[in-house]
PDB file of N, CA and C in Angstrom:
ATOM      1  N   UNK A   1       0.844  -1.175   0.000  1.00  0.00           N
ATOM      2  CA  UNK A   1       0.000   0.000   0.000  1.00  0.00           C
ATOM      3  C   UNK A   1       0.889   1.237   0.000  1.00  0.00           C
ATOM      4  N   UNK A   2       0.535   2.354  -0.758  1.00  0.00           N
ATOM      5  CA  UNK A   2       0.851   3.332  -0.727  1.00  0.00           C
ATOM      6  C   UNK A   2       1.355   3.973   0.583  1.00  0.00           C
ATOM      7  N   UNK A   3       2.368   4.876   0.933  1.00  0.00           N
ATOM      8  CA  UNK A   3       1.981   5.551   2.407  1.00  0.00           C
ATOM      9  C   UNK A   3       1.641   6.459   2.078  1.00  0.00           C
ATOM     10  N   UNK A   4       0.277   7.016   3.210  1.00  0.00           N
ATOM     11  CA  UNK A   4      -0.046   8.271   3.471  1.00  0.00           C
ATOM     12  C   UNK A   4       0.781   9.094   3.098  1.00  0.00           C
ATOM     13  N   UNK A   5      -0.160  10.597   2.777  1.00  0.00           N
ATOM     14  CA  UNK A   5       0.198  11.768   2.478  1.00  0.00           C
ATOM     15  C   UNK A   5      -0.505  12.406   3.306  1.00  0.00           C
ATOM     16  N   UNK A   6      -0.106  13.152   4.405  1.00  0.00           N
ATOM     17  CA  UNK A   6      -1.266  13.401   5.154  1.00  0.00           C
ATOM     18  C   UNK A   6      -0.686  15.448   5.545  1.00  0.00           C
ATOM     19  N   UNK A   7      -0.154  15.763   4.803  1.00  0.00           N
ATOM     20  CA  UNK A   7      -0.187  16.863   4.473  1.00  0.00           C
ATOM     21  C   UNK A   7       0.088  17.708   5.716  1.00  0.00           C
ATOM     22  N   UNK A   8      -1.074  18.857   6.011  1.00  0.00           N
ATOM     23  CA  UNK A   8      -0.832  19.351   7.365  1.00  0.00           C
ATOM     24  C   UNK A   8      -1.040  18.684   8.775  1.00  0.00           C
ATOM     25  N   UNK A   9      -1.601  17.313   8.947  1.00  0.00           N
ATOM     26  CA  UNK A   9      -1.447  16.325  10.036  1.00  0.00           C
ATOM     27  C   UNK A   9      -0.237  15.394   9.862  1.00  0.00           C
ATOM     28  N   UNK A  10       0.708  15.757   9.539  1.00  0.00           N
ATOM     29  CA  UNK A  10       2.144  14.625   8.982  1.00  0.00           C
ATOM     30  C   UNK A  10       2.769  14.367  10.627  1.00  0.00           C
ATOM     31  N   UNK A  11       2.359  15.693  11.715  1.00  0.00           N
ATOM     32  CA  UNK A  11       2.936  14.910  12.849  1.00  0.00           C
ATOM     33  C   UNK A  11       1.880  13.551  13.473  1.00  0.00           C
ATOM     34  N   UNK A  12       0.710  13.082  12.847  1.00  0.00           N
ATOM     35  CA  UNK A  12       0.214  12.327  12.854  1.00  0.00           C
ATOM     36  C   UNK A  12       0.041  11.046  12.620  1.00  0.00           C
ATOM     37  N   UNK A  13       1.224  10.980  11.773  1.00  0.00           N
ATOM     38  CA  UNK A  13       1.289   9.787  10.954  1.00  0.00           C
ATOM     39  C   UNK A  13       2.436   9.476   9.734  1.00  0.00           C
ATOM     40  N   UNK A  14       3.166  10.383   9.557  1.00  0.00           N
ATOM     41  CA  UNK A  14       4.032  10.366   8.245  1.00  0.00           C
ATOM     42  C   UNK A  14       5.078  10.367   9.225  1.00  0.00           C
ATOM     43  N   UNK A  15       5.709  10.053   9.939  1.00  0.00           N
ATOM     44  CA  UNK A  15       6.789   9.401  10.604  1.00  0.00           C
ATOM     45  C   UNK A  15       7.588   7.979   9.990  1.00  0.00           C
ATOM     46  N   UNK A  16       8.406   8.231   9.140  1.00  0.00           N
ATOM     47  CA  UNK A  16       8.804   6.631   8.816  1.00  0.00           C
ATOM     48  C   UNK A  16      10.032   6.026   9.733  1.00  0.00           C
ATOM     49  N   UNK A  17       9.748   4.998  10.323  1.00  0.00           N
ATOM     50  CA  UNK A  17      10.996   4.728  10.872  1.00  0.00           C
ATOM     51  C   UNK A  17      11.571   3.236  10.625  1.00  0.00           C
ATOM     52  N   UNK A  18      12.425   2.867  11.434  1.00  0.00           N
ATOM     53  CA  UNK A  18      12.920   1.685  11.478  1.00  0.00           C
ATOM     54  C   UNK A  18      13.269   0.843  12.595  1.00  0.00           C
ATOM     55  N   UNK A  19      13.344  -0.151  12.831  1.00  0.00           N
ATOM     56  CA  UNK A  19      13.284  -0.892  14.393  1.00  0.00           C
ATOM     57  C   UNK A  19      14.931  -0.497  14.618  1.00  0.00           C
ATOM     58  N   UNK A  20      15.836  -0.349  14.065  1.00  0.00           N
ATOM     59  CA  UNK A  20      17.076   0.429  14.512  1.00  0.00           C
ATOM     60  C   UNK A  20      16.516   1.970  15.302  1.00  0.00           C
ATOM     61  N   UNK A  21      15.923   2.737  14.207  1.00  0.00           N
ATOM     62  CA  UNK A  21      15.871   3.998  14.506  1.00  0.00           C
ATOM     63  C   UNK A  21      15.330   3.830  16.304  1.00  0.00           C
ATOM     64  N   UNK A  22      14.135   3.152  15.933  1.00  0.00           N
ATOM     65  CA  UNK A  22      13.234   3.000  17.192  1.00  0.00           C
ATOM     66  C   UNK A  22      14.449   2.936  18.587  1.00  0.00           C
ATOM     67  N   UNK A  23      15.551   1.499  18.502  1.00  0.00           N
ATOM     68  CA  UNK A  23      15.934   1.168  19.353  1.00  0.00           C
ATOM     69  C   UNK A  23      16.415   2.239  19.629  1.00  0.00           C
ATOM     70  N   UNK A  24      17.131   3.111  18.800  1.00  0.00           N
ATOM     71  CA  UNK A  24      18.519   3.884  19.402  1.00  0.00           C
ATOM     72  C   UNK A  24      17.505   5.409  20.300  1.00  0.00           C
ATOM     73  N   UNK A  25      16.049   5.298  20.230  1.00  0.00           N
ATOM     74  CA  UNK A  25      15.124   6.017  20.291  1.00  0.00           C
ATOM     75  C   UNK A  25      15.310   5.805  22.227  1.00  0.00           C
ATOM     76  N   UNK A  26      14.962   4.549  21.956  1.00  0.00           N
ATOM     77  CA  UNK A  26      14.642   3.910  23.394  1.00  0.00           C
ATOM     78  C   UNK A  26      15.742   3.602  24.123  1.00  0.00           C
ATOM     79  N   UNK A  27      17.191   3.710  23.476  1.00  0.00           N
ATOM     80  CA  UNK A  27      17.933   3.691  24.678  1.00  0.00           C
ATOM     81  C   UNK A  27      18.433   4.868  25.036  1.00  0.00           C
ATOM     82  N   UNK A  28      17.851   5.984  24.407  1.00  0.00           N
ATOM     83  CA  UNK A  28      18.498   7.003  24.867  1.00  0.00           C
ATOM     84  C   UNK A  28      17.106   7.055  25.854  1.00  0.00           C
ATOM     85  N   UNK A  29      15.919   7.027  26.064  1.00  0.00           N
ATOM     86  CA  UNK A  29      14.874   7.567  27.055  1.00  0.00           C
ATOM     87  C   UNK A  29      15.720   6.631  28.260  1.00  0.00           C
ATOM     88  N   UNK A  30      16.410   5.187  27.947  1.00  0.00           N
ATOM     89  CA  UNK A  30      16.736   4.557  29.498  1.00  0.00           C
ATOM     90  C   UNK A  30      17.919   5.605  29.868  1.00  0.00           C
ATOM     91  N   UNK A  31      18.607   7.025  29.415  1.00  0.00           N
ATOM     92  CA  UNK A  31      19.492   7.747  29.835  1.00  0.00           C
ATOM     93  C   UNK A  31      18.744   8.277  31.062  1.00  0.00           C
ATOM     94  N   UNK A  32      19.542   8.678  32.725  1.00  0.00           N
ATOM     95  CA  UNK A  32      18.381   8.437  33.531  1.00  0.00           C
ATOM     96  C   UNK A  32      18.764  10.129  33.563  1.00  0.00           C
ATOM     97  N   UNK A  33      20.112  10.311  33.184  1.00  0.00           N
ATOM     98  CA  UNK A  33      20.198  12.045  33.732  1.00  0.00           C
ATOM     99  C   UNK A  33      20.045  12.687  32.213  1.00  0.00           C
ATOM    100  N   UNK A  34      19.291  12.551  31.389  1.00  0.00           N
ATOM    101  CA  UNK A  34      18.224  13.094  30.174  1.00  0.00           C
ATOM    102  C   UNK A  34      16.818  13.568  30.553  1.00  0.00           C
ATOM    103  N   UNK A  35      17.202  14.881  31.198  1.00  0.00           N
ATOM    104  CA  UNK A  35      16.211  15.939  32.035  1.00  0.00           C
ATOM    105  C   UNK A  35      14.712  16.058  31.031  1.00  0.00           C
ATOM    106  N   UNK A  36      15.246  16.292  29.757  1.00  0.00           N
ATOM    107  CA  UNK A  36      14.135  16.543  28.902  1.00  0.00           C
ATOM    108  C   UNK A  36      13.462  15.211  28.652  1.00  0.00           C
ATOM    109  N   UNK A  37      14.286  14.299  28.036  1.00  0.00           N
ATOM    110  CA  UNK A  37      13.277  13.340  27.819  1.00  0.00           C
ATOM    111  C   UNK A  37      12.396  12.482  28.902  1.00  0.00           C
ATOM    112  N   UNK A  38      13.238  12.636  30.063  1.00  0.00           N
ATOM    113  CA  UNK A  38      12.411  12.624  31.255  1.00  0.00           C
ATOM    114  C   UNK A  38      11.053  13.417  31.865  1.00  0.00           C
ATOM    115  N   UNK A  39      10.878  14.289  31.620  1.00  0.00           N
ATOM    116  CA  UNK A  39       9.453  15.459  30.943  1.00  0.00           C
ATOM    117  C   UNK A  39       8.726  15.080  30.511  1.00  0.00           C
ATOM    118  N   UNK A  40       9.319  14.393  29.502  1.00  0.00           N
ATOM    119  CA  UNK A  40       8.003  13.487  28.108  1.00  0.00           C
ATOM    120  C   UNK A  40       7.946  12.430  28.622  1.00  0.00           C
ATOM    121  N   UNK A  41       8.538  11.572  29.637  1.00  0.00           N
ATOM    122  CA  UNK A  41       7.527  10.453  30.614  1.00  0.00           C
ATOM    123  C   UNK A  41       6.598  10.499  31.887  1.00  0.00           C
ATOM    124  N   UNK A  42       7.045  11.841  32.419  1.00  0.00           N
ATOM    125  CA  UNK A  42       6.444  12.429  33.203  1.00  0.00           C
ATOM    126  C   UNK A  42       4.446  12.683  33.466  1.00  0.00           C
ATOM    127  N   UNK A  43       3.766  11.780  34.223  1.00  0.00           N
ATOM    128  CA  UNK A  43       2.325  11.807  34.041  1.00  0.00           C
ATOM    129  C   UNK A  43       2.130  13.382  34.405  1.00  0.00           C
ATOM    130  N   UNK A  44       1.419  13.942  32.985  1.00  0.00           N
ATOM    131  CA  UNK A  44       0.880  15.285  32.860  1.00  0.00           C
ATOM    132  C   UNK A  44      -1.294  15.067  33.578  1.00  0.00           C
ATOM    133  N   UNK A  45      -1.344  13.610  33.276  1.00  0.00           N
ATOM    134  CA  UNK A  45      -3.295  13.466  33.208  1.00  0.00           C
ATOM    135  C   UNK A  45      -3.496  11.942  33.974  1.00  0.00           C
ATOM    136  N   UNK A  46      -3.948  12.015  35.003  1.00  0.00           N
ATOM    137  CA  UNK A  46      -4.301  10.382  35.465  1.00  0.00           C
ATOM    138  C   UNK A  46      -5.551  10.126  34.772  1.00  0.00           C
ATOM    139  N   UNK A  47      -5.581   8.855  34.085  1.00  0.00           N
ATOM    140  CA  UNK A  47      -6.823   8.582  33.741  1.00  0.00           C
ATOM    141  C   UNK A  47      -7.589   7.233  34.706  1.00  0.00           C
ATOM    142  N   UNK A  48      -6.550   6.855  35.600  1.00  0.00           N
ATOM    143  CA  UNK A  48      -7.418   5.831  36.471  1.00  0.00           C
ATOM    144  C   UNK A  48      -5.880   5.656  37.267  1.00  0.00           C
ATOM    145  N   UNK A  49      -6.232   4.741  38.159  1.00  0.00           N
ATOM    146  CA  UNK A  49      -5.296   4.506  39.091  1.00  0.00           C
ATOM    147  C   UNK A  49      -3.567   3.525  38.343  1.00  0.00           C
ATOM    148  N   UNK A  50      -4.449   3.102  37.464  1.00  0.00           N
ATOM    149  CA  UNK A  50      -3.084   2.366  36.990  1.00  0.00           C
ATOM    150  C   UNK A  50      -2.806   3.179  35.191  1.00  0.00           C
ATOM    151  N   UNK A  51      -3.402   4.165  34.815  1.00  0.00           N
ATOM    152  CA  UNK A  51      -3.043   4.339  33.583  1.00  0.00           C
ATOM    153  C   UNK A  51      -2.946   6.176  33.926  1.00  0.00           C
ATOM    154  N   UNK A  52      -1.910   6.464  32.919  1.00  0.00           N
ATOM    155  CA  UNK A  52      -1.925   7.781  32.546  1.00  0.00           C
ATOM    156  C   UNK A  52      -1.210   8.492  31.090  1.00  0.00           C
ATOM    157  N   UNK A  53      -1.194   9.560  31.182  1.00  0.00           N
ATOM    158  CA  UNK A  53      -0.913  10.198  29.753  1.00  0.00           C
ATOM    159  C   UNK A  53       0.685  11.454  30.259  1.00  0.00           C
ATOM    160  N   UNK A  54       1.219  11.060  29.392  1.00  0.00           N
ATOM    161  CA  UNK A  54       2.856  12.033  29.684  1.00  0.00           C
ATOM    162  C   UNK A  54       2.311  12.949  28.346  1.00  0.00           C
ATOM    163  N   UNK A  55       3.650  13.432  27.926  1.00  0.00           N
ATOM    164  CA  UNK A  55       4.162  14.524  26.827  1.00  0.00           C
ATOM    165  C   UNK A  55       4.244  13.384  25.796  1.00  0.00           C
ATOM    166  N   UNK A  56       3.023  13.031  25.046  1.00  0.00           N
ATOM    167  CA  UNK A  56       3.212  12.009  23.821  1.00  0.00           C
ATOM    168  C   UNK A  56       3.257  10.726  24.409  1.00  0.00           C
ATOM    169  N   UNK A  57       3.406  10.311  25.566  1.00  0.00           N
ATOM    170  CA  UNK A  57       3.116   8.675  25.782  1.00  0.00           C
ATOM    171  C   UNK A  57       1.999   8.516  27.263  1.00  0.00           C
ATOM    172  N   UNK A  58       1.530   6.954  26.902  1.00  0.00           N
ATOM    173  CA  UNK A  58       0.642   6.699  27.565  1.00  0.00           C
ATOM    174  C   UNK A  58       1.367   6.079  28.706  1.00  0.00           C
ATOM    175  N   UNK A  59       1.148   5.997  29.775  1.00  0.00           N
ATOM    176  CA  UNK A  59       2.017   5.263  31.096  1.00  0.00           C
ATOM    177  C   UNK A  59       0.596   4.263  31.763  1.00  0.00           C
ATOM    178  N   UNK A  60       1.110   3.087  31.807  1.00  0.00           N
ATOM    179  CA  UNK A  60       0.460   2.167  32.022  1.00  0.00           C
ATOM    180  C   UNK A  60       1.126   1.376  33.564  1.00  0.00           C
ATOM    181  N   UNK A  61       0.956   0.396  34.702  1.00  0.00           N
ATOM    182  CA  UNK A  61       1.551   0.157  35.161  1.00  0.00           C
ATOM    183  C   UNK A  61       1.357  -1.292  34.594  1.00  0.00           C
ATOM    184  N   UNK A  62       2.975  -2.073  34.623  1.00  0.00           N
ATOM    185  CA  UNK A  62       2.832  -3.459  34.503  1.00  0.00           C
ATOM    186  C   UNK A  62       2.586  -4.172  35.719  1.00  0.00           C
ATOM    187  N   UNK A  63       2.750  -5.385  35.013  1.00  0.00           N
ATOM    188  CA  UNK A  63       2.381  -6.791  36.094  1.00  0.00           C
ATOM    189  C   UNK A  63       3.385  -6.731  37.471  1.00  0.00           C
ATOM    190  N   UNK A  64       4.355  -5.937  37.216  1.00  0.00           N
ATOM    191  CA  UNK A  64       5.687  -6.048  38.408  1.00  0.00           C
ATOM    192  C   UNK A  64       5.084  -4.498  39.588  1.00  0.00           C
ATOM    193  N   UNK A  65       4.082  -3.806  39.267  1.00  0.00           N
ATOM    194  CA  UNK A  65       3.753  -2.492  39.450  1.00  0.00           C
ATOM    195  C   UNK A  65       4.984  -1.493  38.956  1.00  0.00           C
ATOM    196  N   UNK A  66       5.748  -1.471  37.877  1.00  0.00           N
ATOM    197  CA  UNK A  66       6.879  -0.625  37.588  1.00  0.00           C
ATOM    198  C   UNK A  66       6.120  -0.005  36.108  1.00  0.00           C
ATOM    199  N   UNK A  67       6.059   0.902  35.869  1.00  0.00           N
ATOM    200  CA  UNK A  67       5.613   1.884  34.996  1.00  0.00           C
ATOM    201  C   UNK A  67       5.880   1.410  33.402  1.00  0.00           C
ATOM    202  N   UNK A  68       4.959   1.399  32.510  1.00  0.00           N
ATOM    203  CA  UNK A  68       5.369   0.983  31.504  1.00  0.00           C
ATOM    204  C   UNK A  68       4.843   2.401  30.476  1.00  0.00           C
ATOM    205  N   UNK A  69       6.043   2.852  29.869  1.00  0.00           N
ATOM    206  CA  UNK A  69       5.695   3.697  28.594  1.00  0.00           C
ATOM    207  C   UNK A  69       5.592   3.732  27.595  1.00  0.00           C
ATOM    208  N   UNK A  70       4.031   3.924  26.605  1.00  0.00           N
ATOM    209  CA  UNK A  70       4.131   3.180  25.314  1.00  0.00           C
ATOM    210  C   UNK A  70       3.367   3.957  24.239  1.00  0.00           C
ATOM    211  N   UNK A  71       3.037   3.601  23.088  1.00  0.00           N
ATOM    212  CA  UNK A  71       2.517   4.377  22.306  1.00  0.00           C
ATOM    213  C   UNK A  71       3.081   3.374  20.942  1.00  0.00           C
ATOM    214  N   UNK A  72       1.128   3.726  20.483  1.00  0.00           N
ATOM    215  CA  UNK A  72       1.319   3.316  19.274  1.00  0.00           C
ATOM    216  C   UNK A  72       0.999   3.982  17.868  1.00  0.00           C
ATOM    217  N   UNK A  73       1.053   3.075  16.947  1.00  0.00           N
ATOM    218  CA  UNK A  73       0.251   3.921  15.733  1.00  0.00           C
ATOM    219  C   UNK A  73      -0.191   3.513  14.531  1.00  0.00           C
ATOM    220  N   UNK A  74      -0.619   3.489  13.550  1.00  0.00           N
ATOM    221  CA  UNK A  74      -0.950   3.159  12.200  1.00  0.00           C
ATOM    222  C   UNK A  74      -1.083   3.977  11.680  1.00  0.00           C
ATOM    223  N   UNK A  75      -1.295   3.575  10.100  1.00  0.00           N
ATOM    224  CA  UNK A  75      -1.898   4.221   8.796  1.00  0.00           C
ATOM    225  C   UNK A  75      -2.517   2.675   7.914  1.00  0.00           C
ATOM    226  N   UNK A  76      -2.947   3.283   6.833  1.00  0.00           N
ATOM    227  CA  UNK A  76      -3.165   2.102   6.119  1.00  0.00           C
ATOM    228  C   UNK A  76      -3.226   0.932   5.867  1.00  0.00           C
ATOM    229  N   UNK A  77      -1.550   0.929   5.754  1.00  0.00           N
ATOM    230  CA  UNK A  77      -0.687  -0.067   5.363  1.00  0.00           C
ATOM    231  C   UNK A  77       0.388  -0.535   6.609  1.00  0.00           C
ATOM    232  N   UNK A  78       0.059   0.062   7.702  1.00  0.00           N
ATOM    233  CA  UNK A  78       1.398  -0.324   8.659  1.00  0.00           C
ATOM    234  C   UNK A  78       0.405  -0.176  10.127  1.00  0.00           C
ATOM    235  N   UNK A  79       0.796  -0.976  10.962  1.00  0.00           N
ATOM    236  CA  UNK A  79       0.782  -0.635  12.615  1.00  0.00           C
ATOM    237  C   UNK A  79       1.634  -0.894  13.339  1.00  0.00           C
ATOM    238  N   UNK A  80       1.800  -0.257  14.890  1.00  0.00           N
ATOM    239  CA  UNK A  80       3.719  -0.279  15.347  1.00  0.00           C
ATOM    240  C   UNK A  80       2.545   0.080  17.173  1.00  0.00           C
ATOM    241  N   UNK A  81       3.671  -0.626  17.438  1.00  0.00           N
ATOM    242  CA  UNK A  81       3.448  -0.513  19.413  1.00  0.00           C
ATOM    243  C   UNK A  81       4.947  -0.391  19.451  1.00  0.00           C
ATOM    244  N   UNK A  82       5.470   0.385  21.102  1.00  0.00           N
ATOM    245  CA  UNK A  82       6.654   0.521  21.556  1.00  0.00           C
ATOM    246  C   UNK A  82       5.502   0.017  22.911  1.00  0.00           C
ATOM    247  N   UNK A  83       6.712  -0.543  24.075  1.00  0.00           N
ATOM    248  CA  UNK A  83       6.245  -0.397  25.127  1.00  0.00           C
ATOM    249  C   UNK A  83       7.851  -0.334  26.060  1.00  0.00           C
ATOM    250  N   UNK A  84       8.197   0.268  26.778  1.00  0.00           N
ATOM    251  CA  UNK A  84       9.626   0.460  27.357  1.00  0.00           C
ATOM    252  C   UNK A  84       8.989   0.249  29.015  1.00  0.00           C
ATOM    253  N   UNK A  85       9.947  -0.202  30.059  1.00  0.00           N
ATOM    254  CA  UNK A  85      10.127   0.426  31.182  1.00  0.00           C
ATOM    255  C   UNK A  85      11.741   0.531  31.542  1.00  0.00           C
ATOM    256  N   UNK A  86      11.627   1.871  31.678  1.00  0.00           N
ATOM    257  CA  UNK A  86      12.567   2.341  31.914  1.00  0.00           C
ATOM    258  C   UNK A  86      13.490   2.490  33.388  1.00  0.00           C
ATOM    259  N   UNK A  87      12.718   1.583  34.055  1.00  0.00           N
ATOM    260  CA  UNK A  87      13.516   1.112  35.158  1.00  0.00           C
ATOM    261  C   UNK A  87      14.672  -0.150  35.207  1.00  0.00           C
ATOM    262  N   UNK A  88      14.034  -0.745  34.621  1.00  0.00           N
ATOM    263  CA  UNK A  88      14.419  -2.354  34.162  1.00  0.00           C
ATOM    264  C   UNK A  88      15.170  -2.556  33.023  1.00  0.00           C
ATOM    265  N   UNK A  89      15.236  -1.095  32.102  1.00  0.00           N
ATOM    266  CA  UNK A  89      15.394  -0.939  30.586  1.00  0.00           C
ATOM    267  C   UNK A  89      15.120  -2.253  30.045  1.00  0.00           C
ATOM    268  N   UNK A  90      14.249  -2.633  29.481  1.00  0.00           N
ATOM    269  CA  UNK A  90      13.756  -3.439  28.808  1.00  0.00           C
ATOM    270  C   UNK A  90      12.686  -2.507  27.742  1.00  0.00           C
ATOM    271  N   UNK A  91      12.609  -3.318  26.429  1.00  0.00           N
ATOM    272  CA  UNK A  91      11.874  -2.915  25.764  1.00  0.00           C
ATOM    273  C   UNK A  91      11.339  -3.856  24.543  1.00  0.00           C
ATOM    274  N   UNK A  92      10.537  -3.211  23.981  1.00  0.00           N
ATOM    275  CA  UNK A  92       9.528  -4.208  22.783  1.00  0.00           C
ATOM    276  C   UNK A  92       9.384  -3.322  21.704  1.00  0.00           C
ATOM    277  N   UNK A  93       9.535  -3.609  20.946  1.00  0.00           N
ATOM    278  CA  UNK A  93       9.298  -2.449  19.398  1.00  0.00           C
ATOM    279  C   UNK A  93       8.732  -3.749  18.153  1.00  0.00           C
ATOM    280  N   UNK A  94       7.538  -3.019  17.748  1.00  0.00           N
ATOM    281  CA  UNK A  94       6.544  -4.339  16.819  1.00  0.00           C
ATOM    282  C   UNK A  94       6.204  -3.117  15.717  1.00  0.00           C
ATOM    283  N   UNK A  95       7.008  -3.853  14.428  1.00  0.00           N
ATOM    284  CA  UNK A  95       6.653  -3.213  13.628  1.00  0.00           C
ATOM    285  C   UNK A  95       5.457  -4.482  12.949  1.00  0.00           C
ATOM    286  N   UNK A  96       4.367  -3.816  11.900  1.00  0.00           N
ATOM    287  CA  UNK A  96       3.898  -4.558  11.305  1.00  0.00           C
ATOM    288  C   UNK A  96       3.365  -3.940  10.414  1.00  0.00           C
ATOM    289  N   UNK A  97       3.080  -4.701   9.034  1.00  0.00           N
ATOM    290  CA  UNK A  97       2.302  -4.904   7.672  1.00  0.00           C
ATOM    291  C   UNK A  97       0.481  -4.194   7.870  1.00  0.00           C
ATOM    292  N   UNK A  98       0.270  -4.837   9.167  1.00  0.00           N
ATOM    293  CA  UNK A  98      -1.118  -4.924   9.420  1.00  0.00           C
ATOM    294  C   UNK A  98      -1.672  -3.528   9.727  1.00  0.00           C
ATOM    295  N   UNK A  99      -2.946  -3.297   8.363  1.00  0.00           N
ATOM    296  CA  UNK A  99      -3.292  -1.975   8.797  1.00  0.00           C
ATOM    297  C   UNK A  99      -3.993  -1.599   9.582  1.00  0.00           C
ATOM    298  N   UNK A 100      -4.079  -0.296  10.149  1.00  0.00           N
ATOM    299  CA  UNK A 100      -4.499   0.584  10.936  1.00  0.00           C
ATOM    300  C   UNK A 100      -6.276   0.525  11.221  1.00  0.00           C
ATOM    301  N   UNK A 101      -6.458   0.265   9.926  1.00  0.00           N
ATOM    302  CA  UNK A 101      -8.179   0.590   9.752  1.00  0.00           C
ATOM    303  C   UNK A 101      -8.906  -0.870  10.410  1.00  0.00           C
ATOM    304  N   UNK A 102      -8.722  -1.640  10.496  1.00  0.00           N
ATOM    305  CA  UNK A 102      -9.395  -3.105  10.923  1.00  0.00           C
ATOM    306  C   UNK A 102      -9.264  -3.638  12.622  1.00  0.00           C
ATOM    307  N   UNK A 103      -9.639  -4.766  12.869  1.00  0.00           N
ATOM    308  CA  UNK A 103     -10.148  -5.177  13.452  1.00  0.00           C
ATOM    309  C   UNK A 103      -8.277  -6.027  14.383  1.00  0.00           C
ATOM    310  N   UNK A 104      -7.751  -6.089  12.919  1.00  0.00           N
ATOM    311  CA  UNK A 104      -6.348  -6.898  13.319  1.00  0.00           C
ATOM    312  C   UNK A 104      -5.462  -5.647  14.314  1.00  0.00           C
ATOM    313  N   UNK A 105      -5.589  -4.513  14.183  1.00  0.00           N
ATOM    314  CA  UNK A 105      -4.706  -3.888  14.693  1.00  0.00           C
ATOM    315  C   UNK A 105      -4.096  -3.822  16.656  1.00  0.00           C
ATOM    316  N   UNK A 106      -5.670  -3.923  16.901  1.00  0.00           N
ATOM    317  CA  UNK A 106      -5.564  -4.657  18.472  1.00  0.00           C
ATOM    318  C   UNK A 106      -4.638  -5.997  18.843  1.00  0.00           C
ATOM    319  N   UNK A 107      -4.356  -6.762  17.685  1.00  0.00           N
ATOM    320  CA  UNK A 107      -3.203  -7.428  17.994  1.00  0.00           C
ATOM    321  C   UNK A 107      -1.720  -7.464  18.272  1.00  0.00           C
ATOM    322  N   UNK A 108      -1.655  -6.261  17.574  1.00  0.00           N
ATOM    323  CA  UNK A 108      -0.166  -5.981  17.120  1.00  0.00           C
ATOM    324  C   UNK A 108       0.007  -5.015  18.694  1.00  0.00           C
ATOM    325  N   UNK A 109      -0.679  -4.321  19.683  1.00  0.00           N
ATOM    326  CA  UNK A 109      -0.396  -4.095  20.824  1.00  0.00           C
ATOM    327  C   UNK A 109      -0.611  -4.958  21.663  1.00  0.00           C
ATOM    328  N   UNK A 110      -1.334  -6.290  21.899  1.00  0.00           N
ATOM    329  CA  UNK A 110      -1.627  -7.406  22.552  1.00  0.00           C
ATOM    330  C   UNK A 110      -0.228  -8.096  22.442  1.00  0.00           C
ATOM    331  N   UNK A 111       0.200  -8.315  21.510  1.00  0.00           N
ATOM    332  CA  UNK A 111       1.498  -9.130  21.154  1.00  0.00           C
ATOM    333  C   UNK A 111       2.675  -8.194  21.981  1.00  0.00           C
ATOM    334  N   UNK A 112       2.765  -6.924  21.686  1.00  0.00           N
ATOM    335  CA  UNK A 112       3.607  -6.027  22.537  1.00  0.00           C
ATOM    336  C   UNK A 112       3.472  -6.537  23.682  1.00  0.00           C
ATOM    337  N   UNK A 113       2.623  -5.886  24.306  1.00  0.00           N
ATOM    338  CA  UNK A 113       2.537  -5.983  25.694  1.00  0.00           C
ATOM    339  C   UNK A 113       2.380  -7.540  26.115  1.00  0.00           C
ATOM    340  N   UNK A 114       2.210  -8.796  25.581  1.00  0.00           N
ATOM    341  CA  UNK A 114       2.732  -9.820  25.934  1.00  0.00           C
ATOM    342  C   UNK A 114       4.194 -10.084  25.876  1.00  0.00           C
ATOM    343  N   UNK A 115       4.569  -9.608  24.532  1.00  0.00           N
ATOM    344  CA  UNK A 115       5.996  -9.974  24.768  1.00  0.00           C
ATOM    345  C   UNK A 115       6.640  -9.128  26.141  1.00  0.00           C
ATOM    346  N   UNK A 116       6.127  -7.908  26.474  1.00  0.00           N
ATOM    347  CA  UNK A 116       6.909  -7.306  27.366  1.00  0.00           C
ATOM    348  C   UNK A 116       6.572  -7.919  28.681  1.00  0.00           C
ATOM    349  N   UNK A 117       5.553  -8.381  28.945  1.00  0.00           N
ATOM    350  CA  UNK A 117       5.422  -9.915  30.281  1.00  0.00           C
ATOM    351  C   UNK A 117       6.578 -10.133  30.649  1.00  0.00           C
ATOM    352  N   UNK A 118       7.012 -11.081  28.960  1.00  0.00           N
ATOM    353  CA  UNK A 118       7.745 -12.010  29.257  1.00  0.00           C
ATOM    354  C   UNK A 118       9.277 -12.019  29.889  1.00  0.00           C
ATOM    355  N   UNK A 119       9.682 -10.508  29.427  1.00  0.00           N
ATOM    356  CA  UNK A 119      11.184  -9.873  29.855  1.00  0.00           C
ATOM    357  C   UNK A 119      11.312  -9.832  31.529  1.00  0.00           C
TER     358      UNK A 119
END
């Protein structure tokens, strides 16, 4: 499939990356004296006792109660989950084929966040 052109919403979705790019993404957030990117994990909104919203990511708590930060996305032709905790530095990066618009896309964060169980 084509990728999106999404014009004046491109911080929405026209992001292309790569599971390199991603990693070198995520080991710089496990930098612990990285003041700024520490900001953007920072809960800005509680939405319930175990979930909240930072500067661009969602904070979830895992199964260990240690904070998990994640965010996903699609278009069309592609869907992608990150899920990090940055205590433990561990992380999960799922790229996939599977588009955005259907029913399959709830998998491709199910699979994340299982694989991140398992670490």
């Amino acid at each position: 499939m084509q990728n999106w052109n999404l014009a004046s919403l491109s911080g929405a979705g026209d992001i292309i990356s790569t599971a390199e790019d991603l990693s070198q993404f995520v080991l710089a957030q496990f930098q612990a004296d990285d003041e700024v990117l520490a900001m953007t994990r920072a809960a800005t909104h509680a939405l319930n006792e175990d979930s909240s919203v930072g500067l661009g990511w969602h904070i979830r708590k895992g199964l260990s109660g240690e904070n998990w930060i994640w965010h996903n996305g699609g278009t069309g032709g592609y869907t992608s989950c990150l899920v990090m905790n940055t205590e433990s530095k561990n992380a999960v990066i799922v790229l996939s084929n599977v588009s955005a618009l259907g029913d399959l896309m709830i998998h491709i964060d199910q699979l994340c966040f299982g694989l991140m169980e398992t670490l």
